[in-house]
PDB file of N, CA and C in Angstrom:
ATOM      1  N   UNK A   1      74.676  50.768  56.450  1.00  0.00           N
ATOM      2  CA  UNK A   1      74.809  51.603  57.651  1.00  0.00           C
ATOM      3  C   UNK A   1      76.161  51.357  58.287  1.00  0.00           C
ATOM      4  N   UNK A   2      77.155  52.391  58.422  1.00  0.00           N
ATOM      5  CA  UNK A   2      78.230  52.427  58.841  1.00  0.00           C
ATOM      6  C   UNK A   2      78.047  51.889  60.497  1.00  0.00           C
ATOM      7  N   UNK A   3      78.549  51.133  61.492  1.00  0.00           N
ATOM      8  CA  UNK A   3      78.439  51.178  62.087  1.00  0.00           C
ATOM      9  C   UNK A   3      79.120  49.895  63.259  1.00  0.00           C
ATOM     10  N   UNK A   4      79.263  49.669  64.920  1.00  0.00           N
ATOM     11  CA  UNK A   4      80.363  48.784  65.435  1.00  0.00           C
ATOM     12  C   UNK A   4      79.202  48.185  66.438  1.00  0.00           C
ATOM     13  N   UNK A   5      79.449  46.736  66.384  1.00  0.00           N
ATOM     14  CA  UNK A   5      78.537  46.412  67.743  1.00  0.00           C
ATOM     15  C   UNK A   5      79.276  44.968  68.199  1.00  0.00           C
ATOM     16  N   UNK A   6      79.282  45.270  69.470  1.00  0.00           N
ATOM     17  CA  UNK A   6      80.346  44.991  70.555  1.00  0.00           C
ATOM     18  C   UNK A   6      79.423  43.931  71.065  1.00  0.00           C
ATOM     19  N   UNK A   7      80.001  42.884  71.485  1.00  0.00           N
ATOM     20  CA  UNK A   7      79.811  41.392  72.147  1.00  0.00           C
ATOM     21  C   UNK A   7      80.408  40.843  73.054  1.00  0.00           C
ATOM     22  N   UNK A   8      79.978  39.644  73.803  1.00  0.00           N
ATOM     23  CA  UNK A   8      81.072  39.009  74.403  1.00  0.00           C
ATOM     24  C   UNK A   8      81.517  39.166  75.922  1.00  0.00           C
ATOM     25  N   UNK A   9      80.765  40.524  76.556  1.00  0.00           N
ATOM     26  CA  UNK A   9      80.923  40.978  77.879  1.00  0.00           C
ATOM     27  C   UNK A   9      79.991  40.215  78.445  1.00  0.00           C
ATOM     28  N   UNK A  10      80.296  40.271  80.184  1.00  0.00           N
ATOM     29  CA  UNK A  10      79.591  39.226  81.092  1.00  0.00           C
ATOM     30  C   UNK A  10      80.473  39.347  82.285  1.00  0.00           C
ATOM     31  N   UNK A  11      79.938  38.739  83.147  1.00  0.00           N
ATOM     32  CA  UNK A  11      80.697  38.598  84.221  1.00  0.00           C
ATOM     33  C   UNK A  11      81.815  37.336  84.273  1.00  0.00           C
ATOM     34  N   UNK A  12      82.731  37.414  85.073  1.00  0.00           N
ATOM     35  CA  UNK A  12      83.830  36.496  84.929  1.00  0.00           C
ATOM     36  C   UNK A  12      84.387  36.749  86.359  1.00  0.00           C
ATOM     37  N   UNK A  13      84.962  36.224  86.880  1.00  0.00           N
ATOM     38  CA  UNK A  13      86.094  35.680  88.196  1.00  0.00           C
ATOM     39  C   UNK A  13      87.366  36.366  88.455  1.00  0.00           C
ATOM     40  N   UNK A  14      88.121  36.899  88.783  1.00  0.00           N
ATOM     41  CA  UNK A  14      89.210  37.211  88.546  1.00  0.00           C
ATOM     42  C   UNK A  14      90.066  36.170  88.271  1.00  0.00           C
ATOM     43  N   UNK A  15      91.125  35.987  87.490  1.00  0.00           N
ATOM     44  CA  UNK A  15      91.711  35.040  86.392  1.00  0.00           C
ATOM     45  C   UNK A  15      91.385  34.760  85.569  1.00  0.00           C
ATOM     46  N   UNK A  16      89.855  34.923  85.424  1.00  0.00           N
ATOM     47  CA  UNK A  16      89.581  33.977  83.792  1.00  0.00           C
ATOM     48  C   UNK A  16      89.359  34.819  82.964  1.00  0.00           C
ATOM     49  N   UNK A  17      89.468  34.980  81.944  1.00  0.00           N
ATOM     50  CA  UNK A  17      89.317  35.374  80.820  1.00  0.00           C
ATOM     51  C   UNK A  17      87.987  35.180  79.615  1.00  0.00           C
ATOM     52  N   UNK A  18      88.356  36.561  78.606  1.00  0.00           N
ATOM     53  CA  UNK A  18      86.635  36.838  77.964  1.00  0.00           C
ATOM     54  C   UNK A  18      87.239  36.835  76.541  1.00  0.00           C
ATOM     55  N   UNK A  19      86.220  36.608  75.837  1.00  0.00           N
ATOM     56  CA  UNK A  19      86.749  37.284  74.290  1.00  0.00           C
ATOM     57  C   UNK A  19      85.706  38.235  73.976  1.00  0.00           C
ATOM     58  N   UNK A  20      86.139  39.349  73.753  1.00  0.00           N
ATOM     59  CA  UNK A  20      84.480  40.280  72.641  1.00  0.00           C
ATOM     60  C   UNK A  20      85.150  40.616  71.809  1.00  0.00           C
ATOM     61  N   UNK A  21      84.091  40.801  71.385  1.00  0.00           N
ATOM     62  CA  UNK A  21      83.696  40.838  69.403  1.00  0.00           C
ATOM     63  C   UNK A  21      83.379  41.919  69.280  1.00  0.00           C
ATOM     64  N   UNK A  22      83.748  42.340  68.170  1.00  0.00           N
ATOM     65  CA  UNK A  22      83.455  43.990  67.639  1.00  0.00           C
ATOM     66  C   UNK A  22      83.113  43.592  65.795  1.00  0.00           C
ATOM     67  N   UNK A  23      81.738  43.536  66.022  1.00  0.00           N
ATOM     68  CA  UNK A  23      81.140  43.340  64.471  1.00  0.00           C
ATOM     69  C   UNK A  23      81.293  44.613  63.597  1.00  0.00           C
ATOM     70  N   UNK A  24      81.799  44.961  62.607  1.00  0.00           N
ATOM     71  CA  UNK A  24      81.910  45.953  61.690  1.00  0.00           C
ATOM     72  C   UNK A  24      80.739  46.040  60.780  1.00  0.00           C
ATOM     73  N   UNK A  25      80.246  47.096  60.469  1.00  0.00           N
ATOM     74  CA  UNK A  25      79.056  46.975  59.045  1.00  0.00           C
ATOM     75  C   UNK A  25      79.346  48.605  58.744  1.00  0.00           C
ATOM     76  N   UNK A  26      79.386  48.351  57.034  1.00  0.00           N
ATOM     77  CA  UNK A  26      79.690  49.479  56.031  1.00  0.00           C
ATOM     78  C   UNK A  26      80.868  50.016  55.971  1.00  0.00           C
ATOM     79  N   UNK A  27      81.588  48.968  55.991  1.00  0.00           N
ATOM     80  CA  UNK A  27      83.462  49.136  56.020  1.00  0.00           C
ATOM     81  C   UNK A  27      84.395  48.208  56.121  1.00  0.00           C
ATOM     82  N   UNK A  28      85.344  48.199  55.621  1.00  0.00           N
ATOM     83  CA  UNK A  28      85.759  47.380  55.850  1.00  0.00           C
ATOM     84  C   UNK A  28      86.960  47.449  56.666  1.00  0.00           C
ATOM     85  N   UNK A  29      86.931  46.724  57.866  1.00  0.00           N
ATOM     86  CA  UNK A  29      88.060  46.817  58.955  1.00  0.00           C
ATOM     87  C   UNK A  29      89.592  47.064  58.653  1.00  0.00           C
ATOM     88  N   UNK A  30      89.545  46.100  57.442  1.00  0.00           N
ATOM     89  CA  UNK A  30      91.087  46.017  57.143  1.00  0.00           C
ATOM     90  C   UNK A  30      92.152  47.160  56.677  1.00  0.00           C
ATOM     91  N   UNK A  31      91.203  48.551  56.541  1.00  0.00           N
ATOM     92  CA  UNK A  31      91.504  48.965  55.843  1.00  0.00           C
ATOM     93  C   UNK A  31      91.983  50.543  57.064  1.00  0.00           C
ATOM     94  N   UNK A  32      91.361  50.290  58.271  1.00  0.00           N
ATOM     95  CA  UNK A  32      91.366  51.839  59.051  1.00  0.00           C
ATOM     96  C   UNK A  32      92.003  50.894  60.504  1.00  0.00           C
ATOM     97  N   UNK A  33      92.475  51.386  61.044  1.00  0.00           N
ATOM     98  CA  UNK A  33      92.782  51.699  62.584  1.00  0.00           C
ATOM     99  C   UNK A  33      91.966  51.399  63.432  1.00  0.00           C
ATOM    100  N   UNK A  34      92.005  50.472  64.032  1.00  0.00           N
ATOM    101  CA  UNK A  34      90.558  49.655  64.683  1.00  0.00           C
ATOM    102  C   UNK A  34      91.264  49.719  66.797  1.00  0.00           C
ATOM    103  N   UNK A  35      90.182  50.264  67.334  1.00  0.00           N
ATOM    104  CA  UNK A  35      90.533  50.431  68.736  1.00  0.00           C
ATOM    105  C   UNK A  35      89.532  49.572  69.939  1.00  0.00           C
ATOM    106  N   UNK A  36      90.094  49.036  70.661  1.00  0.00           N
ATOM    107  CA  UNK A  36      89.443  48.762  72.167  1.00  0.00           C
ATOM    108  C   UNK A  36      89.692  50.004  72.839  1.00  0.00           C
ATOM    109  N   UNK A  37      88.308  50.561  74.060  1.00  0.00           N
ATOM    110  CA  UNK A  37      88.609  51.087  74.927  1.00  0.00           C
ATOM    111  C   UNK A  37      87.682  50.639  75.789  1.00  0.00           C
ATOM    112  N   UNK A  38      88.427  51.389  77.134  1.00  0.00           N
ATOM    113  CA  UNK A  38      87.579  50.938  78.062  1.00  0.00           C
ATOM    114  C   UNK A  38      86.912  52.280  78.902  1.00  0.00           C
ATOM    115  N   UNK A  39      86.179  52.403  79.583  1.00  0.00           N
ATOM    116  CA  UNK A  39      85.826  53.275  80.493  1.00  0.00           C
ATOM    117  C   UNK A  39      85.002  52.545  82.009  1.00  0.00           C
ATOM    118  N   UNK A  40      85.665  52.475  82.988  1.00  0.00           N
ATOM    119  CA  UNK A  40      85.164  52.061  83.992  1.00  0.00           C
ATOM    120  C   UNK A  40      84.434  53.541  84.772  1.00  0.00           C
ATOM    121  N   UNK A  41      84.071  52.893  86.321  1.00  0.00           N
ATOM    122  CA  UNK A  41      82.822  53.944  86.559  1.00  0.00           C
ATOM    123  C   UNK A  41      83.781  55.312  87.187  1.00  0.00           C
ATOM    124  N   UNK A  42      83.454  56.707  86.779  1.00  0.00           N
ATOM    125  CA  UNK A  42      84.124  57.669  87.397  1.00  0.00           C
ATOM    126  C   UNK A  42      85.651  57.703  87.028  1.00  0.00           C
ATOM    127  N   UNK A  43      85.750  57.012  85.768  1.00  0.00           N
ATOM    128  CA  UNK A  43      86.944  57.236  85.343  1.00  0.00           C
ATOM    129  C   UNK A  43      87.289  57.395  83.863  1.00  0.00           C
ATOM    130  N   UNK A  44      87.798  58.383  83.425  1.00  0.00           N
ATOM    131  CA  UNK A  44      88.047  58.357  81.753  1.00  0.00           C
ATOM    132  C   UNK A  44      88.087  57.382  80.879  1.00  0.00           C
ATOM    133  N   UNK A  45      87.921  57.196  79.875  1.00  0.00           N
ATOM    134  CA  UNK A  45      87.793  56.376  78.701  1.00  0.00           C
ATOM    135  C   UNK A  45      89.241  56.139  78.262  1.00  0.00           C
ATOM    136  N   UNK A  46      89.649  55.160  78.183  1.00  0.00           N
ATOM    137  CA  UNK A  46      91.030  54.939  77.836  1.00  0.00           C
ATOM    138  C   UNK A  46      91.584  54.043  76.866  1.00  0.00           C
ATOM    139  N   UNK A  47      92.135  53.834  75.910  1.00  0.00           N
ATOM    140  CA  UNK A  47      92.788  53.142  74.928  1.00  0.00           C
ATOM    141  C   UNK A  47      93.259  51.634  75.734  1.00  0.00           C
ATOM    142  N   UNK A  48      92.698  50.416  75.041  1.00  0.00           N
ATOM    143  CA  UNK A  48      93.434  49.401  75.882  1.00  0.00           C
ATOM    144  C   UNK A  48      94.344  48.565  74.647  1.00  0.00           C
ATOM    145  N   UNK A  49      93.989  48.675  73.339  1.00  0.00           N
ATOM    146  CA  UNK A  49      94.396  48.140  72.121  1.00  0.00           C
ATOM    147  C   UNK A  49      94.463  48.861  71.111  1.00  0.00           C
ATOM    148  N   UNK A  50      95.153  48.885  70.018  1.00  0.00           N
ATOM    149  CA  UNK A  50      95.172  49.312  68.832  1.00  0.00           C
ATOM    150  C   UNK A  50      95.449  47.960  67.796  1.00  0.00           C
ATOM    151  N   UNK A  51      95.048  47.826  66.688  1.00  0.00           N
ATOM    152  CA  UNK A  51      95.248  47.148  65.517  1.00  0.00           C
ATOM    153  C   UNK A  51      95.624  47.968  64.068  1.00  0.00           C
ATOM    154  N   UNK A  52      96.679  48.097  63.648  1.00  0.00           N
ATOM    155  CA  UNK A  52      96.693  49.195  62.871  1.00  0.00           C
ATOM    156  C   UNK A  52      96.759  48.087  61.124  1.00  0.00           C
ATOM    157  N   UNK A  53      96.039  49.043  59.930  1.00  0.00           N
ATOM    158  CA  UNK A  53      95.737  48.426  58.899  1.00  0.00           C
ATOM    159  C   UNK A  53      96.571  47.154  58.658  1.00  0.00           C
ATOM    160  N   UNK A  54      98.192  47.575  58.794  1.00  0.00           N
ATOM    161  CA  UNK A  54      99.533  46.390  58.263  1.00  0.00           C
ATOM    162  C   UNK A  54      99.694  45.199  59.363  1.00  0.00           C
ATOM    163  N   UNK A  55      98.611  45.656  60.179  1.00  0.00           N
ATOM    164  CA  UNK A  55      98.423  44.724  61.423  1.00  0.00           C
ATOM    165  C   UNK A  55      99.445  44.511  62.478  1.00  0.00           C
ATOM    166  N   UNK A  56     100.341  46.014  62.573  1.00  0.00           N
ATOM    167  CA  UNK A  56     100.668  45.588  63.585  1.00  0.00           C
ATOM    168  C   UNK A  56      99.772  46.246  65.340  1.00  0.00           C
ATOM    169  N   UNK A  57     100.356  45.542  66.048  1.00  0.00           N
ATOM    170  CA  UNK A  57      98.932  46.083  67.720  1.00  0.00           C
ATOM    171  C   UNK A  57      99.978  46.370  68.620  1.00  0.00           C
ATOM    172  N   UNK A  58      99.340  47.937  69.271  1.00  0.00           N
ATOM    173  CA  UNK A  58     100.220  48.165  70.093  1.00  0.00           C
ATOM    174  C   UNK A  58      99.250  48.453  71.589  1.00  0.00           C
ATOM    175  N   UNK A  59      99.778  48.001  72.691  1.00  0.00           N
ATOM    176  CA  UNK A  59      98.747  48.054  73.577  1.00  0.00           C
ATOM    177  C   UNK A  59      99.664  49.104  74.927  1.00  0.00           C
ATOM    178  N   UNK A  60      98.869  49.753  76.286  1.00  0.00           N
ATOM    179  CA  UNK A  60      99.579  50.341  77.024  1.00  0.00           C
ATOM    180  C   UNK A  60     100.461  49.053  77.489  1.00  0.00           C
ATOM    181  N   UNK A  61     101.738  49.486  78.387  1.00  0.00           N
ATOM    182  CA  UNK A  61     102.495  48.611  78.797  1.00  0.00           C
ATOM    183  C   UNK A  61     101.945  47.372  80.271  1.00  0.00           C
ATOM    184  N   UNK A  62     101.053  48.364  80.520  1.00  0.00           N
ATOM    185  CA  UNK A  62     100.580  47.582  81.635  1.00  0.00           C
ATOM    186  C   UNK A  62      99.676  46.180  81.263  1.00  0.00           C
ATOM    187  N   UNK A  63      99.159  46.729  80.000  1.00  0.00           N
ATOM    188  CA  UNK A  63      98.146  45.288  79.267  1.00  0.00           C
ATOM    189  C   UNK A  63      98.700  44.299  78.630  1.00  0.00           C
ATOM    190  N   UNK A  64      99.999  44.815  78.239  1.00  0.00           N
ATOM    191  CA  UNK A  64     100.213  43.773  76.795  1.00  0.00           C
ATOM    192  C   UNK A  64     100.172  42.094  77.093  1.00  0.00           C
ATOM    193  N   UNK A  65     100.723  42.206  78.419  1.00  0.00           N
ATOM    194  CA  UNK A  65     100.768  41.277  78.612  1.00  0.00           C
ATOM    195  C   UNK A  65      99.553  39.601  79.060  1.00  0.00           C
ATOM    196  N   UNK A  66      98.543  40.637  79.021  1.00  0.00           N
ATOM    197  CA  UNK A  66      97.204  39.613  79.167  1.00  0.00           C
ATOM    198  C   UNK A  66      95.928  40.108  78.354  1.00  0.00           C
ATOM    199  N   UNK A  67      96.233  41.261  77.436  1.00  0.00           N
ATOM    200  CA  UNK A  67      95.422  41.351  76.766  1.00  0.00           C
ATOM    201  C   UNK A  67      95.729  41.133  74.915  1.00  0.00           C
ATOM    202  N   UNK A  68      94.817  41.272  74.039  1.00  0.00           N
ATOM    203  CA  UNK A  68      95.421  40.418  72.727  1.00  0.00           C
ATOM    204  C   UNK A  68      94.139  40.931  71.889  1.00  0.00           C
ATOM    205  N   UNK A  69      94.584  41.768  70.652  1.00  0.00           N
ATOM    206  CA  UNK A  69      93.943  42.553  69.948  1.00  0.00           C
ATOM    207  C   UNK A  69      94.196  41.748  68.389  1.00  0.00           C
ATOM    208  N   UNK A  70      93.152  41.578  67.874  1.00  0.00           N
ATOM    209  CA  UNK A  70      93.514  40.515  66.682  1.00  0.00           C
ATOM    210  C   UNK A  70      91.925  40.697  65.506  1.00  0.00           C
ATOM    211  N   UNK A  71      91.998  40.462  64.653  1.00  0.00           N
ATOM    212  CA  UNK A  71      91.287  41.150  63.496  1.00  0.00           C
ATOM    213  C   UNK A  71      90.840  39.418  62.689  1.00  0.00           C
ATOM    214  N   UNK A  72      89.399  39.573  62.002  1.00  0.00           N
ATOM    215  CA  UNK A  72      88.923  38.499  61.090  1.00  0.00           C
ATOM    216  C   UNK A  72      88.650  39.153  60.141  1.00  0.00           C
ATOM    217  N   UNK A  73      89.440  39.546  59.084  1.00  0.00           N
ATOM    218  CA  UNK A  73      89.224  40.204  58.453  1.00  0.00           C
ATOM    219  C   UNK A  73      88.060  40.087  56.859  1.00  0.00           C
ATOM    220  N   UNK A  74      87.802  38.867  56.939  1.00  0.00           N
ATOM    221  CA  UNK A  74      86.809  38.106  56.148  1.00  0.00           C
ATOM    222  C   UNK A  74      85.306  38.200  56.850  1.00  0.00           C
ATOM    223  N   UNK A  75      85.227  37.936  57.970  1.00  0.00           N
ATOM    224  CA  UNK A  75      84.563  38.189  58.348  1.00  0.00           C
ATOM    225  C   UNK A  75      84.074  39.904  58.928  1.00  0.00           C
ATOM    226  N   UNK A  76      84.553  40.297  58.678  1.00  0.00           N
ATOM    227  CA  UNK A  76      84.913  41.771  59.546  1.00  0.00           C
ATOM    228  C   UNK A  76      84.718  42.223  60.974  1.00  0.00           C
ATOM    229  N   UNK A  77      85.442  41.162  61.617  1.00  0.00           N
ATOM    230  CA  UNK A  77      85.180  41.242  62.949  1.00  0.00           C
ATOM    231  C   UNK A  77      86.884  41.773  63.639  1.00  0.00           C
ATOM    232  N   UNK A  78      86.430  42.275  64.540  1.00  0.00           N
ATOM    233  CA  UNK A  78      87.516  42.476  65.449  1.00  0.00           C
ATOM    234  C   UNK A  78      87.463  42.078  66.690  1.00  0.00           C
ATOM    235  N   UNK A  79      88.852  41.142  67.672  1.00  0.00           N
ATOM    236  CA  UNK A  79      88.121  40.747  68.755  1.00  0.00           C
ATOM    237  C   UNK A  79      89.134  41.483  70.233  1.00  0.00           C
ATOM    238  N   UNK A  80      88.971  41.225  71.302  1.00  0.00           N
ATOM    239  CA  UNK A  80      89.901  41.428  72.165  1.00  0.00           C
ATOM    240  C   UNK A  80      89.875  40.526  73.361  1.00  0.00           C
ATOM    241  N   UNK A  81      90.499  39.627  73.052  1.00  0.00           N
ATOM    242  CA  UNK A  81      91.144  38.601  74.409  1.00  0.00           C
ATOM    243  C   UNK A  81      91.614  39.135  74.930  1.00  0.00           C
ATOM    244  N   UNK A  82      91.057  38.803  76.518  1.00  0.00           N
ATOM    245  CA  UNK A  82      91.487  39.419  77.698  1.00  0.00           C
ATOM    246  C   UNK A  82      91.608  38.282  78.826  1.00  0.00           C
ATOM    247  N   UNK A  83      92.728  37.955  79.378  1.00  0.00           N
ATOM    248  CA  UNK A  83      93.292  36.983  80.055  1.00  0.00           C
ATOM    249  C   UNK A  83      93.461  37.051  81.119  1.00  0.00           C
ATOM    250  N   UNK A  84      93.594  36.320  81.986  1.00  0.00           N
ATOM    251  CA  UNK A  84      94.195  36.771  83.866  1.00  0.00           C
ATOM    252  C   UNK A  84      93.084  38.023  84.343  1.00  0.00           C
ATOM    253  N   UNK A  85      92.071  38.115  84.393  1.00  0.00           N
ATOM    254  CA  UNK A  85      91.451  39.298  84.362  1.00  0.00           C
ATOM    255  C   UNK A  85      91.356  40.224  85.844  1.00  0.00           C
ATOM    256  N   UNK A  86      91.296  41.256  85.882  1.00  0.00           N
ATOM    257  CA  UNK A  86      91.672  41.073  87.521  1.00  0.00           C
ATOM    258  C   UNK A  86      89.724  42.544  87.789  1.00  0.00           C
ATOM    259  N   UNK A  87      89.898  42.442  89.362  1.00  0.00           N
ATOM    260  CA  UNK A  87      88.547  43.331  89.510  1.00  0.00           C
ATOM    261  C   UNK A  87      89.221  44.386  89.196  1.00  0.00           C
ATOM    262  N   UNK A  88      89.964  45.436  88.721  1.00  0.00           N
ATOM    263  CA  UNK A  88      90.136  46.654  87.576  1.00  0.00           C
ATOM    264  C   UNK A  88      90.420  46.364  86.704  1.00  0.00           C
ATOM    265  N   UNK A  89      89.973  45.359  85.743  1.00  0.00           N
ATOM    266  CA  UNK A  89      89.299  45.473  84.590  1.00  0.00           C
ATOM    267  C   UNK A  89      88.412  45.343  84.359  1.00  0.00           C
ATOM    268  N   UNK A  90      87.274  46.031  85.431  1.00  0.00           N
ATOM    269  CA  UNK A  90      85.796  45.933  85.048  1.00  0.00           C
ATOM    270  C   UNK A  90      85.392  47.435  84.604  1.00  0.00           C
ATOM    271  N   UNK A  91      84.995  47.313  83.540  1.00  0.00           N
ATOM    272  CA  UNK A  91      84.677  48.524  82.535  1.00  0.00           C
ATOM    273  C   UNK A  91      83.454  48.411  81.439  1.00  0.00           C
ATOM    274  N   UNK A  92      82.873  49.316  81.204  1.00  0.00           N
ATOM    275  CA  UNK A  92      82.605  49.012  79.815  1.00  0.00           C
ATOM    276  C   UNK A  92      83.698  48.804  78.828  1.00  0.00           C
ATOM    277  N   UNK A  93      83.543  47.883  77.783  1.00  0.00           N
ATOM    278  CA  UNK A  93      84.691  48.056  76.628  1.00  0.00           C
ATOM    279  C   UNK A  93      83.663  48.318  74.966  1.00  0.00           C
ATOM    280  N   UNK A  94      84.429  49.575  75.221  1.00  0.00           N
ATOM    281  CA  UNK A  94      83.985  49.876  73.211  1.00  0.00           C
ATOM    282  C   UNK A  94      84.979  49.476  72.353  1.00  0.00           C
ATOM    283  N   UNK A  95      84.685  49.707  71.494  1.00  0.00           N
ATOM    284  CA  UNK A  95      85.122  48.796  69.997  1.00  0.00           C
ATOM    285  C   UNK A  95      85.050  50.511  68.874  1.00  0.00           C
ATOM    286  N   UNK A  96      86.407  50.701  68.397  1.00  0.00           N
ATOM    287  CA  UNK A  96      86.309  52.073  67.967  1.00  0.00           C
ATOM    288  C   UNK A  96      86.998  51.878  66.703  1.00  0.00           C
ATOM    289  N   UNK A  97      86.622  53.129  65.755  1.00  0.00           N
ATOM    290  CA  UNK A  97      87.212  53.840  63.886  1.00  0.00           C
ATOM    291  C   UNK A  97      87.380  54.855  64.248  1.00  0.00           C
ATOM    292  N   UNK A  98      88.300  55.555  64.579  1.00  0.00           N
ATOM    293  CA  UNK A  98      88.158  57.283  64.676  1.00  0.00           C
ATOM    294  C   UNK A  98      86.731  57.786  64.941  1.00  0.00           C
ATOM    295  N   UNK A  99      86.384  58.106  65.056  1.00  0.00           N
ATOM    296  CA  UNK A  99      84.997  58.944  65.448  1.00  0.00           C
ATOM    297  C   UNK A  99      84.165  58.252  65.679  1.00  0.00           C
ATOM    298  N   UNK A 100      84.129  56.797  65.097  1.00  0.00           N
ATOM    299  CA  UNK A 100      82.737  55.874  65.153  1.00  0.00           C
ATOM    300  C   UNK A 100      83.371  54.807  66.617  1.00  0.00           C
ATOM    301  N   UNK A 101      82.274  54.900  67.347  1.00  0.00           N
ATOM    302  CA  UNK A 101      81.719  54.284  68.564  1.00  0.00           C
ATOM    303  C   UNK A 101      80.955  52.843  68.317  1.00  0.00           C
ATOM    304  N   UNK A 102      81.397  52.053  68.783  1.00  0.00           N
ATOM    305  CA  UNK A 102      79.913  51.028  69.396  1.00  0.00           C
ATOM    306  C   UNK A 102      79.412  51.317  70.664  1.00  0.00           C
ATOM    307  N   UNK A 103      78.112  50.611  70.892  1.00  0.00           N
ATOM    308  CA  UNK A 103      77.403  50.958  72.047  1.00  0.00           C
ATOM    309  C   UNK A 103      78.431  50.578  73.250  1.00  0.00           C
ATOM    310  N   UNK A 104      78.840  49.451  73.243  1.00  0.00           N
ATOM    311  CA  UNK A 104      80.041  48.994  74.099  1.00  0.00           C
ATOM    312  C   UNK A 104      79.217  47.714  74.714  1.00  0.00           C
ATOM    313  N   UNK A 105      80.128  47.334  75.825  1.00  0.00           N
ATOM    314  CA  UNK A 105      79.912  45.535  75.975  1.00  0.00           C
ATOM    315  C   UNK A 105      80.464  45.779  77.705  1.00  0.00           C
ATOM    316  N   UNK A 106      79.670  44.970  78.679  1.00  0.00           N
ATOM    317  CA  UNK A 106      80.095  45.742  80.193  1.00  0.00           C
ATOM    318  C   UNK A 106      81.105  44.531  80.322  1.00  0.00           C
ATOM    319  N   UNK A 107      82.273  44.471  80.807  1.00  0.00           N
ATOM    320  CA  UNK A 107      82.738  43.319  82.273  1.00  0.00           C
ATOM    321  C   UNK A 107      82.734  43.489  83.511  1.00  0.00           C
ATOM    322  N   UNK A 108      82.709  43.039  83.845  1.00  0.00           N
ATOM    323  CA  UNK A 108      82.667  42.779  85.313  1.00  0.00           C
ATOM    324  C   UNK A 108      83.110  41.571  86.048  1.00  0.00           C
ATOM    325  N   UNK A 109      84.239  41.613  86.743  1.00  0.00           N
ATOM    326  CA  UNK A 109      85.572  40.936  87.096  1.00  0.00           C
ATOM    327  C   UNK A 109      85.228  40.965  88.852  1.00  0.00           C
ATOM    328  N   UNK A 110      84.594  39.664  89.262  1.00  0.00           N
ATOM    329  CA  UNK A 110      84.429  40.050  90.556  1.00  0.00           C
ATOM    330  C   UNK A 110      84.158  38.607  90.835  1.00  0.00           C
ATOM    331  N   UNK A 111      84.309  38.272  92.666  1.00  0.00           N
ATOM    332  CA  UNK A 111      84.192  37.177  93.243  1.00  0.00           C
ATOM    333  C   UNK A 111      82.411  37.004  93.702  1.00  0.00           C
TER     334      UNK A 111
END
């Protein structure tokens, strides 16, 4: 069964940081364009990472700097460290292949 399931969300503090996991099954990661997004409440779904096959990751300019998109490719996992976290980065985060979705994983960045 082709398919992405997302881990690793929870609540956290502003500053600290999360890792989730994006489990792959019936493919193999290494081989397609692997995405984080996020969608917080009342607001569009948005690209926060890319991992592309030759591995290189390109993220918006506003993230690069505390967020970190990185691939297990033996395992077929994909993860996304997220650092310094602040209360707007509380979103759901999905784990994406072109068309294929995971259910997604919530944060929530609050005192």
């Amino acid at each position: 069964q082709v398919q992405l399931v997302e881990s690793g969300g929870g609540l956290v503090q502003p500053g600290g940081s999360l890792r989730l996991s994006c489990k792959a099954s019936g493919f193999w990661i290494m081989s397609y364009t692997m995405r984080w997004y996020r969608q917080a409440a009342g607001k569009e779904r948005e690209v926060v990472a890319t991992v592309h096959p030759a591995g290189v990751t390109i993220y918006p300019e506003s993230l690069r700097d505390r967020f970190t998109i990185s691939r297990d490719n033996d395992k077929n996992l994909v993860f996304l460290q997220m650092d310094n976290l602040r209360t707007e980065d509380t979103a759901v985060y999905y784990c994406n292949r072109h068309d294929l979705w995971g259910q997604g994983t919530r944060v929530t960045v609050s005192s």
